[in-house]
Protein backbone atom coordinates (compact mmCIF):
# COMPACT_ATOMS: atom_id res chain seq x y z
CA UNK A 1 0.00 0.00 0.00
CA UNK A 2 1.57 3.44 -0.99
CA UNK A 3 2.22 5.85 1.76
CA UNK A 4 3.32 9.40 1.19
CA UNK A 5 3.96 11.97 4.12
CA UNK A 6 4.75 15.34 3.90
CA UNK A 7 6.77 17.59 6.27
CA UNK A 8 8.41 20.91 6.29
CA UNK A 9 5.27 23.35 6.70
CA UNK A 10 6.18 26.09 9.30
CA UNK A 11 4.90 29.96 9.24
CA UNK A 12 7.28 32.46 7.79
CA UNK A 13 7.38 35.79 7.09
CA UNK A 14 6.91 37.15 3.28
CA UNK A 15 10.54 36.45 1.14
CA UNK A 16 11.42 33.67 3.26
CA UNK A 17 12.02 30.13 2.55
CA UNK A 18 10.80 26.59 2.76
CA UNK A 19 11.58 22.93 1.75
CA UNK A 20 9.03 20.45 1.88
CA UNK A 21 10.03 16.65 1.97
CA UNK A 22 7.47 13.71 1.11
CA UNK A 23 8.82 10.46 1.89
CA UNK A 24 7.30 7.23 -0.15
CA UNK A 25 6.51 4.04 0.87
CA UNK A 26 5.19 0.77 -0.56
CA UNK A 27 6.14 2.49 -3.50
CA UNK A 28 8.86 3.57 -6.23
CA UNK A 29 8.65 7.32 -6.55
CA UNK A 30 11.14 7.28 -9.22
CA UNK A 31 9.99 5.28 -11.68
CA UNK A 32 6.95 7.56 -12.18
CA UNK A 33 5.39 11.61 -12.03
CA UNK A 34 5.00 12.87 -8.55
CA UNK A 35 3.73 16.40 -7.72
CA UNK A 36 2.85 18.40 -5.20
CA UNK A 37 -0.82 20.79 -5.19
CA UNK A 38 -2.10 23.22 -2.38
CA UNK A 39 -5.28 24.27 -1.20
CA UNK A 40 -5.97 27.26 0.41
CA UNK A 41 -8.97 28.38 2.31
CA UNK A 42 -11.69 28.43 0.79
CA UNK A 43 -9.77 27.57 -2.76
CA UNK A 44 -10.11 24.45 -5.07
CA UNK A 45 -6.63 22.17 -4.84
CA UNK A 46 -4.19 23.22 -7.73
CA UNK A 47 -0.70 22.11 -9.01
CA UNK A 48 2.00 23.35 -8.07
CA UNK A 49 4.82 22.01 -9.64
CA UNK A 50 5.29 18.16 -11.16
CA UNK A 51 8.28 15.90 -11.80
CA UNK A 52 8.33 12.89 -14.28
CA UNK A 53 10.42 9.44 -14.08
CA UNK A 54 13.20 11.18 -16.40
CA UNK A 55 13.22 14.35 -13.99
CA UNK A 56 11.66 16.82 -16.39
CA UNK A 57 9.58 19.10 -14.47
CA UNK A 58 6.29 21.30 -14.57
CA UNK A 59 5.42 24.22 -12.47
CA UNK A 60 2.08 26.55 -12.58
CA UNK A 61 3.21 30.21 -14.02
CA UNK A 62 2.58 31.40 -10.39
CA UNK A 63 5.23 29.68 -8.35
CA UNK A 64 7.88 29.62 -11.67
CA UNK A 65 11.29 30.61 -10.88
CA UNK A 66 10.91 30.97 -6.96
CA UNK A 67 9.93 26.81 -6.56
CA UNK A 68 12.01 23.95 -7.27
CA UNK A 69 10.59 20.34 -7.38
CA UNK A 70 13.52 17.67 -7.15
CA UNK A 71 13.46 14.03 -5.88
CA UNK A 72 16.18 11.65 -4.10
CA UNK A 73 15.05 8.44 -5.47
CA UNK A 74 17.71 6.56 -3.09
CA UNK A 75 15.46 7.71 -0.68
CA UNK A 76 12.22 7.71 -2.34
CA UNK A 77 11.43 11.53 -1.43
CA UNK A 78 10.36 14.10 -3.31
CA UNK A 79 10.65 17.76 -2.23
CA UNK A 80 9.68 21.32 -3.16
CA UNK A 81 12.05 23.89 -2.21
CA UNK A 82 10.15 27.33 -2.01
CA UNK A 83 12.00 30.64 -1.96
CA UNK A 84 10.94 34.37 -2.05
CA UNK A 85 7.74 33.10 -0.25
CA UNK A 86 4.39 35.13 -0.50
CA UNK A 87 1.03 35.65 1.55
CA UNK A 88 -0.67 34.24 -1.55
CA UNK A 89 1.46 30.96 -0.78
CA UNK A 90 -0.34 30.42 2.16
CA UNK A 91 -1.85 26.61 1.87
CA UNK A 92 -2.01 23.22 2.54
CA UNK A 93 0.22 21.70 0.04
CA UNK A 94 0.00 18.23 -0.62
CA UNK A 95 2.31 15.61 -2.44
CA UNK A 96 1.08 13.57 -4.93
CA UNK A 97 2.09 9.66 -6.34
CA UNK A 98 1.03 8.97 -10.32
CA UNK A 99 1.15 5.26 -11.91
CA UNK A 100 4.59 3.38 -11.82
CA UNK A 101 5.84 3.34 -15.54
CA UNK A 102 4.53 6.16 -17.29
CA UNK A 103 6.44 8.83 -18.87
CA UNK A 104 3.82 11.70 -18.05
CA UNK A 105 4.33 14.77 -16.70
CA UNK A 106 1.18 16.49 -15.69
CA UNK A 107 -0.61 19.12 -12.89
CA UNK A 108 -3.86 17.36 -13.87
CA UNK A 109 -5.02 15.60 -10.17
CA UNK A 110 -7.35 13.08 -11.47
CA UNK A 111 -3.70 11.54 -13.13
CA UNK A 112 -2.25 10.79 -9.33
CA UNK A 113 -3.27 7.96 -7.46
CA UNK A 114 -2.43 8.02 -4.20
CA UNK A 115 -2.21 11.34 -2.14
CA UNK A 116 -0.35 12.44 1.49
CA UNK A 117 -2.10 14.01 4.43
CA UNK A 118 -0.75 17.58 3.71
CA UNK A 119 1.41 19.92 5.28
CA UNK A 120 0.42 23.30 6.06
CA UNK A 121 2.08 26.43 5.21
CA UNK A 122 1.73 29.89 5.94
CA UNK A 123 3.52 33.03 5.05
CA UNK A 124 2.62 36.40 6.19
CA UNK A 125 3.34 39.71 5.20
């Protein structure tokens, strides 16, 4: 059974800096697309930024060149680094698990399979 768990949320302060981790289990994250997605209050989930088995990545226009997605498949953990943080960041982001195999790359949810719990964070101005 896949297990994925997310940790790193904290509260900072606007232009500061986070890295989320989401360790696997029961699974091989790199043989496939992981992502991670947030929800804010009040908000529909969205992507965030994706990764695919041969490490290309994906990111929504919003978080582009202030979030990195990268993976340590010795580990089987994922992670989003997030830097120049915003109040509009604020969120529960959640990592994501897609099919073993595939070569896809996608923010679409109804692709992943198997979600984590969440990890909450909030920035403030």
């Amino acid at each position: 059974q896949v297990q994925l768990t997310e940790s790193g949320g904290n509260s900072v302060e606007q232009g500061g800096s986070l890295r989320l981790s989401c360790a696997a289990s029961g699974y091989t994250g790199g043989d496939s697309c992981m992502g991670w997605f947030r929800q804010a209050p009040g908000k529909e989930r969205g992507g965030v930024a994706a990764i695919n088995k041969y490490g290309v990545t994906a990111y929504a226009n919003s978080v582009k060149g202030r979030f990195t997605i990268s993976r340590d498949n010795a580990k089987n953990t994922l992670f989003l680094q997030m830097n120049n943080l915003k109040p509009e960041d604020t969120a529960m982001y959640y990592c994501a698990a897609g099919r073993p195999g595939a070569a896809t790359l996608t923010l679409i949810q109804s692709y992943y399979f198997a979600w984590g719990q969440g990890t909450q964070v909030t920035v403030s101005s």
